[in-house]
C-alpha atoms as a PDB file:
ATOM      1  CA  UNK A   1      67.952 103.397 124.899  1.00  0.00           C
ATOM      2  CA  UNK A   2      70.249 100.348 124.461  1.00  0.00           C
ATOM      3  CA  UNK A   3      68.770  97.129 123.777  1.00  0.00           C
ATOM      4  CA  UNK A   4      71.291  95.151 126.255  1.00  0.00           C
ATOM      5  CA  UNK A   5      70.942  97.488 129.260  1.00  0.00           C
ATOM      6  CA  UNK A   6      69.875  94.394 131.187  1.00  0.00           C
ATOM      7  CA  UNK A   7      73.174  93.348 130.496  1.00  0.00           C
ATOM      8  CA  UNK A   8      75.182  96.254 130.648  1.00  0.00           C
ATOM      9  CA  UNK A   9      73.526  96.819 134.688  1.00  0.00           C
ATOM     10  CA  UNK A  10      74.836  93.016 135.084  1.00  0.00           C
ATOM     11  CA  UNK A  11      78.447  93.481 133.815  1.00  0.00           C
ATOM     12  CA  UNK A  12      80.621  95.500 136.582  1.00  0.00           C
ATOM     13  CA  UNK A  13      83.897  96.766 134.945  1.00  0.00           C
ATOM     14  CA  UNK A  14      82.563  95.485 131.468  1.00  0.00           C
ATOM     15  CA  UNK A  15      80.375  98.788 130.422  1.00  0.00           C
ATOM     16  CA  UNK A  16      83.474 100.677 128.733  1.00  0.00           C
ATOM     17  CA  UNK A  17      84.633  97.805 126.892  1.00  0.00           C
ATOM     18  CA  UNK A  18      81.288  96.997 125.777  1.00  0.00           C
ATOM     19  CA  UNK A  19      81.085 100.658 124.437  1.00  0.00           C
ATOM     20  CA  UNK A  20      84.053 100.761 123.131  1.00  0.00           C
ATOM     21  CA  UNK A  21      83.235  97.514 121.278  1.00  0.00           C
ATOM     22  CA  UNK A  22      80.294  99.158 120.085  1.00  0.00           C
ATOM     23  CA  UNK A  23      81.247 103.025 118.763  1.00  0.00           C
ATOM     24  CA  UNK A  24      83.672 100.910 117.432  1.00  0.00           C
ATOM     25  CA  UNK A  25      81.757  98.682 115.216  1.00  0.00           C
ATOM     26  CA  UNK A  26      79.474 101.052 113.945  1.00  0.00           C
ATOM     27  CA  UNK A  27      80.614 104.314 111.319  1.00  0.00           C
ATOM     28  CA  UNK A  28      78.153 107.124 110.225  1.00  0.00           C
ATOM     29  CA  UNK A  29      79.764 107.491 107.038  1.00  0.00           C
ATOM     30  CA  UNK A  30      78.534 107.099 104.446  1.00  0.00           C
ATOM     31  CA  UNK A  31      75.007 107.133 104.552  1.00  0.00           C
ATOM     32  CA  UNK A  32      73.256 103.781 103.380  1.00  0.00           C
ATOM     33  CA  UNK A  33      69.766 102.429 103.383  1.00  0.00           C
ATOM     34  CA  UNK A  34      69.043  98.665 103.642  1.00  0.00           C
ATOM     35  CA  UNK A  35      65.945  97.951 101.660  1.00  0.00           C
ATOM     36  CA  UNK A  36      64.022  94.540 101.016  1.00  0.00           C
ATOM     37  CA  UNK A  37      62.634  94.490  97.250  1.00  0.00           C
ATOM     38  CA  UNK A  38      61.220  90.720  97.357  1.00  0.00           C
ATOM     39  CA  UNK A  39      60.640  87.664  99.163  1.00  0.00           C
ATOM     40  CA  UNK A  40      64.750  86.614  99.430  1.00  0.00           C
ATOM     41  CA  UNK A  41      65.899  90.217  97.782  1.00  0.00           C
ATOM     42  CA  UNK A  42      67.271  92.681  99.247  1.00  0.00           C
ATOM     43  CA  UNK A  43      69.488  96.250  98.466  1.00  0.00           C
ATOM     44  CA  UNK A  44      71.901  98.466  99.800  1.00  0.00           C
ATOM     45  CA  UNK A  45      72.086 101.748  98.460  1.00  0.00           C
ATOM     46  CA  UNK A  46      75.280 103.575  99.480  1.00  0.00           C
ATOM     47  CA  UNK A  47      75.904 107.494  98.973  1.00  0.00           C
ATOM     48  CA  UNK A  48      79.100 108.261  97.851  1.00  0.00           C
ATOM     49  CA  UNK A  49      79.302 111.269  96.287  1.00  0.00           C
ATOM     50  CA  UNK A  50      82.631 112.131  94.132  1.00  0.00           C
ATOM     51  CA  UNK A  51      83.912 108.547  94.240  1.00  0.00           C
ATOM     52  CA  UNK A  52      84.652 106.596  90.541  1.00  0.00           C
ATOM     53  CA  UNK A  53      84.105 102.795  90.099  1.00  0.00           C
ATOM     54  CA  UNK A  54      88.144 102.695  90.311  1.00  0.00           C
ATOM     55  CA  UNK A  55      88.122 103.776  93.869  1.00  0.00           C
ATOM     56  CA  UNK A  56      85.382 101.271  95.532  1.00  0.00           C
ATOM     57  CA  UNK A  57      85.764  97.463  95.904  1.00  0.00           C
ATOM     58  CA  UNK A  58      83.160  95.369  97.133  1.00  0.00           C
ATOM     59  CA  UNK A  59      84.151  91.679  98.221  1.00  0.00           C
ATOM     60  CA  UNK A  60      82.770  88.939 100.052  1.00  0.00           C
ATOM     61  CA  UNK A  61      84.129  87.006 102.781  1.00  0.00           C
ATOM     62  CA  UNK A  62      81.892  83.974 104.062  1.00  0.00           C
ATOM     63  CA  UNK A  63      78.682  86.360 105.156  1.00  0.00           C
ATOM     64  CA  UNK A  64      80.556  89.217 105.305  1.00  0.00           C
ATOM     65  CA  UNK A  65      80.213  92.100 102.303  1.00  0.00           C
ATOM     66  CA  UNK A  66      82.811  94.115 102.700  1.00  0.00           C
ATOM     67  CA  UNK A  67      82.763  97.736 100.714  1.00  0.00           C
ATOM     68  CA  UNK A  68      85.742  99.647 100.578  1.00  0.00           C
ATOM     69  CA  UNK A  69      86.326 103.333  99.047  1.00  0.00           C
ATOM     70  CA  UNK A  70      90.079 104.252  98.176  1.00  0.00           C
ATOM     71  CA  UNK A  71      89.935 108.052  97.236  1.00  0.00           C
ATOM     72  CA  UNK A  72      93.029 108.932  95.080  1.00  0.00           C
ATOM     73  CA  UNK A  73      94.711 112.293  96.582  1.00  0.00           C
ATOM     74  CA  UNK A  74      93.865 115.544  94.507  1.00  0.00           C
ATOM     75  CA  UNK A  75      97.240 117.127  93.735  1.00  0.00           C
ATOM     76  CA  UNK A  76      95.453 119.891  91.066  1.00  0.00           C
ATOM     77  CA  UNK A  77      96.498 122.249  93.004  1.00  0.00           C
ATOM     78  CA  UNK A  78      92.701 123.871  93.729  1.00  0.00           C
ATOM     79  CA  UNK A  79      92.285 126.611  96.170  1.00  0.00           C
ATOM     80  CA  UNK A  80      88.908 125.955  98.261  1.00  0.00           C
ATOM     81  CA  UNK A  81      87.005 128.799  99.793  1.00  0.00           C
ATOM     82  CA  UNK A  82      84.940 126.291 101.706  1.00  0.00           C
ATOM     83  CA  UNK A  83      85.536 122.288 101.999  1.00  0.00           C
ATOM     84  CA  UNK A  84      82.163 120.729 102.759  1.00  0.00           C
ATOM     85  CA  UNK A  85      82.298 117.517 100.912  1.00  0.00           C
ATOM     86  CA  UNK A  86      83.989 114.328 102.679  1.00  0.00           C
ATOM     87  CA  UNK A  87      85.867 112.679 100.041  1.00  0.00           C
ATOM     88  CA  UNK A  88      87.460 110.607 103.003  1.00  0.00           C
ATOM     89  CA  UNK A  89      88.498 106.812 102.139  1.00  0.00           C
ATOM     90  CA  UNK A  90      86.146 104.467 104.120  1.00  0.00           C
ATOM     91  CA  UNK A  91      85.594 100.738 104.699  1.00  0.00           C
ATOM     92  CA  UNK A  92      81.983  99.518 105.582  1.00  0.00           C
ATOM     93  CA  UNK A  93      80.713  96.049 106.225  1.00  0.00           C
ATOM     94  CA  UNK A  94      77.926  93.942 106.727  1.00  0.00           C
ATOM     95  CA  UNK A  95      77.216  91.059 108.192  1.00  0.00           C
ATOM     96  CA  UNK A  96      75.139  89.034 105.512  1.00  0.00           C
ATOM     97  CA  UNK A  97      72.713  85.607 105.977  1.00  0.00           C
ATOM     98  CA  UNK A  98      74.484  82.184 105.049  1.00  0.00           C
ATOM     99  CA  UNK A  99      72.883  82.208 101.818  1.00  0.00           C
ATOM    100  CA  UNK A 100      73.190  85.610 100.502  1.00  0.00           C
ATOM    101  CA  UNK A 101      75.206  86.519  97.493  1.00  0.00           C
ATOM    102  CA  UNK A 102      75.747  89.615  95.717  1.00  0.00           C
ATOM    103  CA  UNK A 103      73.767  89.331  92.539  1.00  0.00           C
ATOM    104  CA  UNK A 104      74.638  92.879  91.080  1.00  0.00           C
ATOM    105  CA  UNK A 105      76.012  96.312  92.209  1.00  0.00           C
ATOM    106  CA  UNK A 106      76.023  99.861  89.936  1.00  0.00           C
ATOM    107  CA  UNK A 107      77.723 103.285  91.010  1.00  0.00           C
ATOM    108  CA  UNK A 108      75.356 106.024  89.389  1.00  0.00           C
ATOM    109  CA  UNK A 109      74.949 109.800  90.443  1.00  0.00           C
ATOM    110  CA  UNK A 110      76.643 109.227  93.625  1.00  0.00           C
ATOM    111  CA  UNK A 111      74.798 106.038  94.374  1.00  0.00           C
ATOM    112  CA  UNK A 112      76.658 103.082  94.994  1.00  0.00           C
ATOM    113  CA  UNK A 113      73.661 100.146  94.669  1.00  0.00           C
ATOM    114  CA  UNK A 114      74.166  96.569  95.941  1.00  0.00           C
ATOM    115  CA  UNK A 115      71.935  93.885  95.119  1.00  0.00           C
ATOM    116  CA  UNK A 116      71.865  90.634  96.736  1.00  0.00           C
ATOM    117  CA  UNK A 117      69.819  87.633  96.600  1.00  0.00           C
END
């Protein structure tokens, strides 16, 4: 159930676009939890599996984080039986309170961890 379907029954000729706005807006991928570890603290783990430090940026525009995962092409020349794992670039972003900053962020086993405060 959509939390606007007030509005969407009110908006002739507007549904698609509002759909559209909103598969738009939102990815699957990667996985990340948002979790609150104080009173003003909060953290957003981020799995992303096979990816180096090199090949994510985080940055912050205003109250927007922005995390971005560049994967460098794999020219050695392996022959998979089966590709399961997404090494696919993404770009993921969140829209942050006024006040928030990032206070640290660590890639480890996978797990890309963003602290802010």
């Amino acid at each position: 159930m959509r939390t606007f379907d007030s509005l969407y029954r009110t908006t002739v000729g507007f549904d698609r676009l509002f759909d559209m706005h909103d598969s738009g807006s939102r990815t699957d991928w990667p996985p990340y939890n948002i979790e609150k570890v104080g009173e003003n603290d909060y953290r957003i783990a981020m799995a992303i599996a096979g990816f180096s430090p090199d090949e994510v940026e985080l940055t912050q525009h205003g109250p927007e984080l922005v995390v971005v995962g560049q994967k460098a092409d794999d020219q050695s020349g392996r022959q998979l039986l089966h590709h399961g794992l997404a090494y696919r670039s993404f770009r993921q972003s969140f829209r942050l309170a006024d006040h928030m900053k990032i206070k640290a962020a660590n890639l480890e086993n996978g797990l890309l961890t963003v602290d802010l405060s």
